[in-house]
Protein backbone atom coordinates (compact mmCIF):
# COMPACT_ATOMS: atom_id res chain seq x y z
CA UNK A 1 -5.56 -21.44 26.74
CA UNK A 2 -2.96 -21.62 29.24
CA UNK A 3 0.64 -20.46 27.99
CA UNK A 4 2.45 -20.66 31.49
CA UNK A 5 5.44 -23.40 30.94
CA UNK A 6 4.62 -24.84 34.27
CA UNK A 7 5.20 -22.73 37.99
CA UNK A 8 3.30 -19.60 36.48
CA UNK A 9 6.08 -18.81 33.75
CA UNK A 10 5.50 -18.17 30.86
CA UNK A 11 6.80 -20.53 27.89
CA UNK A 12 9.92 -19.52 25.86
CA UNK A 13 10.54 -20.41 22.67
CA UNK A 14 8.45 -20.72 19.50
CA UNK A 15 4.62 -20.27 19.09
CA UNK A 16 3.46 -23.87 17.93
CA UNK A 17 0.99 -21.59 15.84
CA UNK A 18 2.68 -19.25 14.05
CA UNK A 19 6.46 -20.74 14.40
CA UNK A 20 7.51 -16.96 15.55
CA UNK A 21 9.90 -16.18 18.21
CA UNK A 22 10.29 -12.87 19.62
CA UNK A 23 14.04 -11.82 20.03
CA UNK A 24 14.34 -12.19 23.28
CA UNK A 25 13.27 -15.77 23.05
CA UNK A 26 9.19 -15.27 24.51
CA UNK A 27 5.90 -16.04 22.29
CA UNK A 28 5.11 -13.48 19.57
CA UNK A 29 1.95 -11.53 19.99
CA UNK A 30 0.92 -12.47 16.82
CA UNK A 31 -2.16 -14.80 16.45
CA UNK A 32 -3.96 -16.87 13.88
CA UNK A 33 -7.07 -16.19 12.09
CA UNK A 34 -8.37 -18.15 9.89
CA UNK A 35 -5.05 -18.70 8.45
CA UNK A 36 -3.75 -14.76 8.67
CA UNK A 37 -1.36 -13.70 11.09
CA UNK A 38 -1.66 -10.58 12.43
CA UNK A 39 0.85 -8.25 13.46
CA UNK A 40 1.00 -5.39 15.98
CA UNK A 41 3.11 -2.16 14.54
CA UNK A 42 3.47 1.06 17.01
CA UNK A 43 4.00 4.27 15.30
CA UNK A 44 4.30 7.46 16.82
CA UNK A 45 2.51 10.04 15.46
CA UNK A 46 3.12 13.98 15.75
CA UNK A 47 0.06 15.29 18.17
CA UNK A 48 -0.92 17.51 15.35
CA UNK A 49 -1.27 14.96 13.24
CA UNK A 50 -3.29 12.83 15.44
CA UNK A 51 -5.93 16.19 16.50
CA UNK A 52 -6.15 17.07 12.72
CA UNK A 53 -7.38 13.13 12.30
CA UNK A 54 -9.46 13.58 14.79
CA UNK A 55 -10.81 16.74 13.13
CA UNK A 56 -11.75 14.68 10.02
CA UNK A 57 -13.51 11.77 11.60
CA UNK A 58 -10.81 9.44 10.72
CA UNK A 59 -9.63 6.97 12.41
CA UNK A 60 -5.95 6.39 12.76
CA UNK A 61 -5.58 2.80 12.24
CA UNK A 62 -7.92 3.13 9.20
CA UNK A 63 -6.20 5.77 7.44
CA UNK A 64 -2.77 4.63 8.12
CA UNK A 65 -3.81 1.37 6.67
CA UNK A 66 -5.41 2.98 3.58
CA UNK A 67 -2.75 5.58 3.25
CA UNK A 68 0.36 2.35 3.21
CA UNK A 69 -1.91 0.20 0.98
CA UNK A 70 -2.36 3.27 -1.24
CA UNK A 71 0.91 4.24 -1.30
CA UNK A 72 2.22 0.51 -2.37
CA UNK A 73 -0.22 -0.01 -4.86
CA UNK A 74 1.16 3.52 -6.42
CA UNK A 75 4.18 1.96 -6.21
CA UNK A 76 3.24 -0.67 -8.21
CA UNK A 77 4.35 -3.39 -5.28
CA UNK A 78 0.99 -4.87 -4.89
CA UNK A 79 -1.87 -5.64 -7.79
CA UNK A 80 -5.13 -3.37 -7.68
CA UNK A 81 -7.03 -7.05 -6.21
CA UNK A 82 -4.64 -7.29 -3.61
CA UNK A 83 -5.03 -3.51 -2.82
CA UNK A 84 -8.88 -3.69 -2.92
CA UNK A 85 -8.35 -7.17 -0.25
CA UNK A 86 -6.91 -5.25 2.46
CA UNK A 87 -9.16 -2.62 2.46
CA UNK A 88 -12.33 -4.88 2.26
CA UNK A 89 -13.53 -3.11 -0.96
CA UNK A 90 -14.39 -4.56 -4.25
CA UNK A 91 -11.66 -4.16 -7.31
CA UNK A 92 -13.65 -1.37 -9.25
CA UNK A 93 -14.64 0.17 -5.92
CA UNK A 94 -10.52 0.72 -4.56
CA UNK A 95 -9.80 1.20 -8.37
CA UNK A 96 -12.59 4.27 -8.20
CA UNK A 97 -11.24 5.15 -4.73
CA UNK A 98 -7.53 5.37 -6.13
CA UNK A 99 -8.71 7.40 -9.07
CA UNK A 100 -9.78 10.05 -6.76
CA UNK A 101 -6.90 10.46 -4.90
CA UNK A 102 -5.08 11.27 -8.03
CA UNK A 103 -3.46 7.57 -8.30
CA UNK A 104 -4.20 6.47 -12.21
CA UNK A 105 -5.20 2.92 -13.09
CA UNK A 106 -3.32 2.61 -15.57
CA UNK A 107 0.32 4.06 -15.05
CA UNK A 108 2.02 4.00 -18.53
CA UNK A 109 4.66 6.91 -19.96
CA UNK A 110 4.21 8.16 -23.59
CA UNK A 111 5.24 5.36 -25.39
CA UNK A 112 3.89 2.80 -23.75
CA UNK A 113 0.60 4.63 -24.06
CA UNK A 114 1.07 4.79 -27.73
CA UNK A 115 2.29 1.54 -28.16
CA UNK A 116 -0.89 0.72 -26.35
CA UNK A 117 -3.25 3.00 -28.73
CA UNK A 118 -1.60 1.57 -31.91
CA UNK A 119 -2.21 -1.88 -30.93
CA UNK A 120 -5.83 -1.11 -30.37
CA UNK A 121 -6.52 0.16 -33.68
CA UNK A 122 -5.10 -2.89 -35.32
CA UNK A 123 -7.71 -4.53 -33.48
């Protein structure tokens, strides 16, 4: 795919696939896949953080991703289906996986939990 504007430079403007414009007017470096867009995020990590990583045989990509997805699921910003589709795991699998990380399933207070139980027994 050529994206030189004519002469060798490049186009400016928006990316006919994605409609994105980078601030400074050039094409976005995000692409389409089968309908998702994927975006490039740099984060700079502490060295230590990156060697202990390391140490553990995980990847940094992969456990930032699962650490965020985690985190907002904990949250309660995204639904446990939409957490287990960004990892690539099945519901019950991320919803075992959360569970041993200490994040419940179910996330009620006191009375919720009895409301809960009461209803139950009227069942």
């Amino acid at each position: 795919m050529n994206l030189s504007g004519g002469h060798g430079q490049p186009r400016r403007g928006r990316d006919r696939r994605t409609g994105a414009r980078s601030p400074n007017g050039e094409r976005s470096c995000a692409r389409v896949y089968n309908r998702t867009v994927m975006g490039v995020v740099r984060v700079e990590l502490d060295q230590d953080l990156v060697d202990l990583l390391e140490e553990l045989h995980r990847p940094v990509k992969q456990a930032a991703r699962e650490l965020i997805v985690l985190e907002l699921y904990r949250q309660g910003e995204i639904s446990s289906g939409k957490a287990a589709e960004l990892l690539g795991l099945g519901r019950e699998q991320f919803i075992r996986q959360a569970s041993e990380r200490g994040i419940p399933y179910f996330q009620l207070d006191g009375e919720e939990l009895q409301r809960e139980l009461d209803a139950s027994k009227k069942l």
